[in-house]
C-alpha atoms as a PDB file:
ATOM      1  CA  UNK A   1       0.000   0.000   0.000  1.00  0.00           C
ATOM      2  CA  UNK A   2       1.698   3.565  -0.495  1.00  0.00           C
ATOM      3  CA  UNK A   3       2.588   5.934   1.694  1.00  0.00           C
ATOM      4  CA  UNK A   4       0.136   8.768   1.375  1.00  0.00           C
ATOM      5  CA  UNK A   5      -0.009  10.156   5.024  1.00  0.00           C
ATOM      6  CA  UNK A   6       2.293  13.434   4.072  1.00  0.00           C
ATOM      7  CA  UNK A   7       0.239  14.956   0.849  1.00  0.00           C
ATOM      8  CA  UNK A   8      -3.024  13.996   2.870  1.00  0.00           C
ATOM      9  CA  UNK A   9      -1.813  15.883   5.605  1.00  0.00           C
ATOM     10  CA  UNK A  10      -1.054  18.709   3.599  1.00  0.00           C
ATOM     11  CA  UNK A  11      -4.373  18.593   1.484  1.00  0.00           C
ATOM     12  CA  UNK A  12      -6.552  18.277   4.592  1.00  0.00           C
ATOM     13  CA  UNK A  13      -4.550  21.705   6.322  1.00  0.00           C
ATOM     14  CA  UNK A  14      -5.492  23.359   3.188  1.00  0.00           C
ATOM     15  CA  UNK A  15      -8.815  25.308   2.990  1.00  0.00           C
ATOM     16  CA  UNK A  16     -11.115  24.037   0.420  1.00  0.00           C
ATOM     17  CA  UNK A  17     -11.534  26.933  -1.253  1.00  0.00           C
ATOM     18  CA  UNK A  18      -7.552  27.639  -1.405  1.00  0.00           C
ATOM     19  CA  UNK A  19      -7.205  24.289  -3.417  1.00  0.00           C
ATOM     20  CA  UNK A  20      -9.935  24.853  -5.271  1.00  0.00           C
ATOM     21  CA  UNK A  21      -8.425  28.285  -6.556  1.00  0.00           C
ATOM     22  CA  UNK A  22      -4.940  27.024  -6.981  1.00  0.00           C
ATOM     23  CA  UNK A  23      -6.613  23.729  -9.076  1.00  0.00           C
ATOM     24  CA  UNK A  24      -8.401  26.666 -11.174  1.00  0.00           C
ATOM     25  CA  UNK A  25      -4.962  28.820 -11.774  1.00  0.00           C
ATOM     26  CA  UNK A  26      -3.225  25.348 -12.580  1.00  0.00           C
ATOM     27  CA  UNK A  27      -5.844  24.556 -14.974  1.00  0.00           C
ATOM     28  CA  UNK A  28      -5.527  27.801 -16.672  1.00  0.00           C
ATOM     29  CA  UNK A  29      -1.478  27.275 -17.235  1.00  0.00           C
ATOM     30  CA  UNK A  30      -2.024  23.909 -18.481  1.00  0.00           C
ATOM     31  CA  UNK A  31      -4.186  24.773 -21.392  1.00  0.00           C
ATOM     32  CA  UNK A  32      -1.906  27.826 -22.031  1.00  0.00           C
ATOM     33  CA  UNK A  33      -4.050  30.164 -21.482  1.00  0.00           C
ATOM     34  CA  UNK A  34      -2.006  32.580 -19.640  1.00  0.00           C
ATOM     35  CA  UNK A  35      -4.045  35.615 -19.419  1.00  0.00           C
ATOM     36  CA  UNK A  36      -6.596  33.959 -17.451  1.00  0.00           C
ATOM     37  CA  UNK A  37      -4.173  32.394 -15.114  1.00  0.00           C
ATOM     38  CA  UNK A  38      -2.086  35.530 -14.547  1.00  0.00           C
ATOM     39  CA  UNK A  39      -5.404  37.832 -13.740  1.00  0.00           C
ATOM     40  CA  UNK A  40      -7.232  34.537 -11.932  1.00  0.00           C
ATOM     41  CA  UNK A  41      -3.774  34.396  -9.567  1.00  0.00           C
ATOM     42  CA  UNK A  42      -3.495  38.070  -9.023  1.00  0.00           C
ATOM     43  CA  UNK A  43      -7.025  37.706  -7.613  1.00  0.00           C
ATOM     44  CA  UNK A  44      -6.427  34.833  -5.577  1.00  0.00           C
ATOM     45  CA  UNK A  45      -3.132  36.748  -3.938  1.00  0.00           C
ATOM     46  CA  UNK A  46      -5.824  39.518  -3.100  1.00  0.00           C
ATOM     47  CA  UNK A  47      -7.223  36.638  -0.389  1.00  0.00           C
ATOM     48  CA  UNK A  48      -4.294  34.526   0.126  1.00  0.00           C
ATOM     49  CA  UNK A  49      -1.287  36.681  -0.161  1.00  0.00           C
ATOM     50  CA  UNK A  50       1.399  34.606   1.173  1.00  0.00           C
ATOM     51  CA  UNK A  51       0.273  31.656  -1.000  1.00  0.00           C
ATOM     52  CA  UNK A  52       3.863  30.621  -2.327  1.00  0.00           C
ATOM     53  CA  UNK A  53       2.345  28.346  -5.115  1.00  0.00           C
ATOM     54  CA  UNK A  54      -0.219  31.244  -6.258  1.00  0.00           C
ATOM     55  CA  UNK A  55       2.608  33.906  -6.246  1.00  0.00           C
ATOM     56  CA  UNK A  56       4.555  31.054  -8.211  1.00  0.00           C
ATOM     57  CA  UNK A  57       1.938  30.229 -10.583  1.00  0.00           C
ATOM     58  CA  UNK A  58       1.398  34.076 -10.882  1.00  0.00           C
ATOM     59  CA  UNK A  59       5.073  34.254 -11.888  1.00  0.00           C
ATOM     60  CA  UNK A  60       4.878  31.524 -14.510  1.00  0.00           C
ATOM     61  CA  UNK A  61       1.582  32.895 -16.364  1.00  0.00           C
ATOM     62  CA  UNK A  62       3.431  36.669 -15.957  1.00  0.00           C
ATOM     63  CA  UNK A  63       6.605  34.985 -17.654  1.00  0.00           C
ATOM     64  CA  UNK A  64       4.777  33.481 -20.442  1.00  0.00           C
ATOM     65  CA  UNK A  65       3.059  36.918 -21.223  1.00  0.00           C
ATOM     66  CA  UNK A  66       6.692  38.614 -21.534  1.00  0.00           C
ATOM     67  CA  UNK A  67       5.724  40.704 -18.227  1.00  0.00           C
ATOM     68  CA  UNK A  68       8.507  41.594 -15.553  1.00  0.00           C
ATOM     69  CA  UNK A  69       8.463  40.285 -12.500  1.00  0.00           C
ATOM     70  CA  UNK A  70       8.468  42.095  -9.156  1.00  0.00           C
ATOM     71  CA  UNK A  71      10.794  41.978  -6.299  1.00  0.00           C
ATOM     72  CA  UNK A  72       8.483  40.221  -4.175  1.00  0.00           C
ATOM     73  CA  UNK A  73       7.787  37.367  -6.620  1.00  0.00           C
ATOM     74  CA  UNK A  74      11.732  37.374  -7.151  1.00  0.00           C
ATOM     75  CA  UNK A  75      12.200  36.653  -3.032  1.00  0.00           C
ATOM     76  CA  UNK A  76       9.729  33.780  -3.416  1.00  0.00           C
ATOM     77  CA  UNK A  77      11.671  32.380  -7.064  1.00  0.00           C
ATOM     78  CA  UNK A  78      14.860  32.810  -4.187  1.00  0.00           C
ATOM     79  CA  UNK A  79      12.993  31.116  -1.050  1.00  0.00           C
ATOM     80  CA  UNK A  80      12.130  28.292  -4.080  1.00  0.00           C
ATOM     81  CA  UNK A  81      15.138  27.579  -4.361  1.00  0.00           C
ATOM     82  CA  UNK A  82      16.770  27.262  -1.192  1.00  0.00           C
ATOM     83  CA  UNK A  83      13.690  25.014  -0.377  1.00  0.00           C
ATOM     84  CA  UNK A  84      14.969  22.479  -2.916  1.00  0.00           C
ATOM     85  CA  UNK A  85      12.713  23.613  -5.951  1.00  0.00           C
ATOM     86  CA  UNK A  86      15.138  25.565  -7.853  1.00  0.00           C
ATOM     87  CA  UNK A  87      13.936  23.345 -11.153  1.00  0.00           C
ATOM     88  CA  UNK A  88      10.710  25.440 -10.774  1.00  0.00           C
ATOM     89  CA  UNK A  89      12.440  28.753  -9.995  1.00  0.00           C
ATOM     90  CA  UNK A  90      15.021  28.826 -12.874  1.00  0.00           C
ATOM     91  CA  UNK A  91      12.229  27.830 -15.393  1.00  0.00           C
ATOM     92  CA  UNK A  92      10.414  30.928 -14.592  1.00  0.00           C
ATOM     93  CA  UNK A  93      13.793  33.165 -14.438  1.00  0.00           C
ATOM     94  CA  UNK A  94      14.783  31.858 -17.679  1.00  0.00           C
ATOM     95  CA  UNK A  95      11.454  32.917 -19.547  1.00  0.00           C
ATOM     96  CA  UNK A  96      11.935  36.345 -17.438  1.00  0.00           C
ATOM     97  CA  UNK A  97      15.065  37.061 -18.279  1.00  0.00           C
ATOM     98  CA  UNK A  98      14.683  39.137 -21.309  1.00  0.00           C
ATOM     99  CA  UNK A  99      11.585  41.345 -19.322  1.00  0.00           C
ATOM    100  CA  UNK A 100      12.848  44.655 -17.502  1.00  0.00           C
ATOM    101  CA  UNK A 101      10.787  46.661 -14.893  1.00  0.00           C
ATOM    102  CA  UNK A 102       7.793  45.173 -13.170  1.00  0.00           C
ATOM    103  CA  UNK A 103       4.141  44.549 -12.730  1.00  0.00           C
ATOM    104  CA  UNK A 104       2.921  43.725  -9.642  1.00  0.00           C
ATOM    105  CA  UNK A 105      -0.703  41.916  -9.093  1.00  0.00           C
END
């Protein structure tokens, strides 16, 4: 039988209506439509604004739309990567790269 105690844990800590908003924002970036995930994560930040995966997610779909990223997002690409998920963080630096000045949600 596997192991699932962790990722339960996690999910059950997790307000329904959190996962439900960051299932809707994944969604959105994984039928590349980018728009609707950036302005869909912005919104959710309004709520839940120390949501690491939304200001993540945020970061991806503002990537992907050639926007800049702001120095807050940056930290969290940084605290990413110390946290062992630089894979995620360098993906989104690399598509930011090229993108000066900022846009914060």
């Amino acid at each position: 039988m596997r192991n699932r105690s962790q990722p339960r844990a996690r999910r059950d800590e997790m307000a329904p209506e959190l996962s439900l908003a960051i299932g809707l924002v994944w969604g959105h970036l994984g039928a590349g439509q980018f728009e609707s995930a950036h302005e869909l994560a912005c919104g959710c930040l309004r709520l839940w604004p120390d949501e690491r995966r939304l200001v993540w997610m945020a970061a991806y779909a503002a990537a992907e739309l050639l926007e800049p990223l702001d120095a807050a997002t940056l930290a969290v690409l940084d605290a990413l990567r110390a946290g062992g998920r630089g894979e995620w963080a360098a993906l989104v630096l690399r598509r930011a790269a090229a993108v000066e000045g900022s846009r914060a949600c």
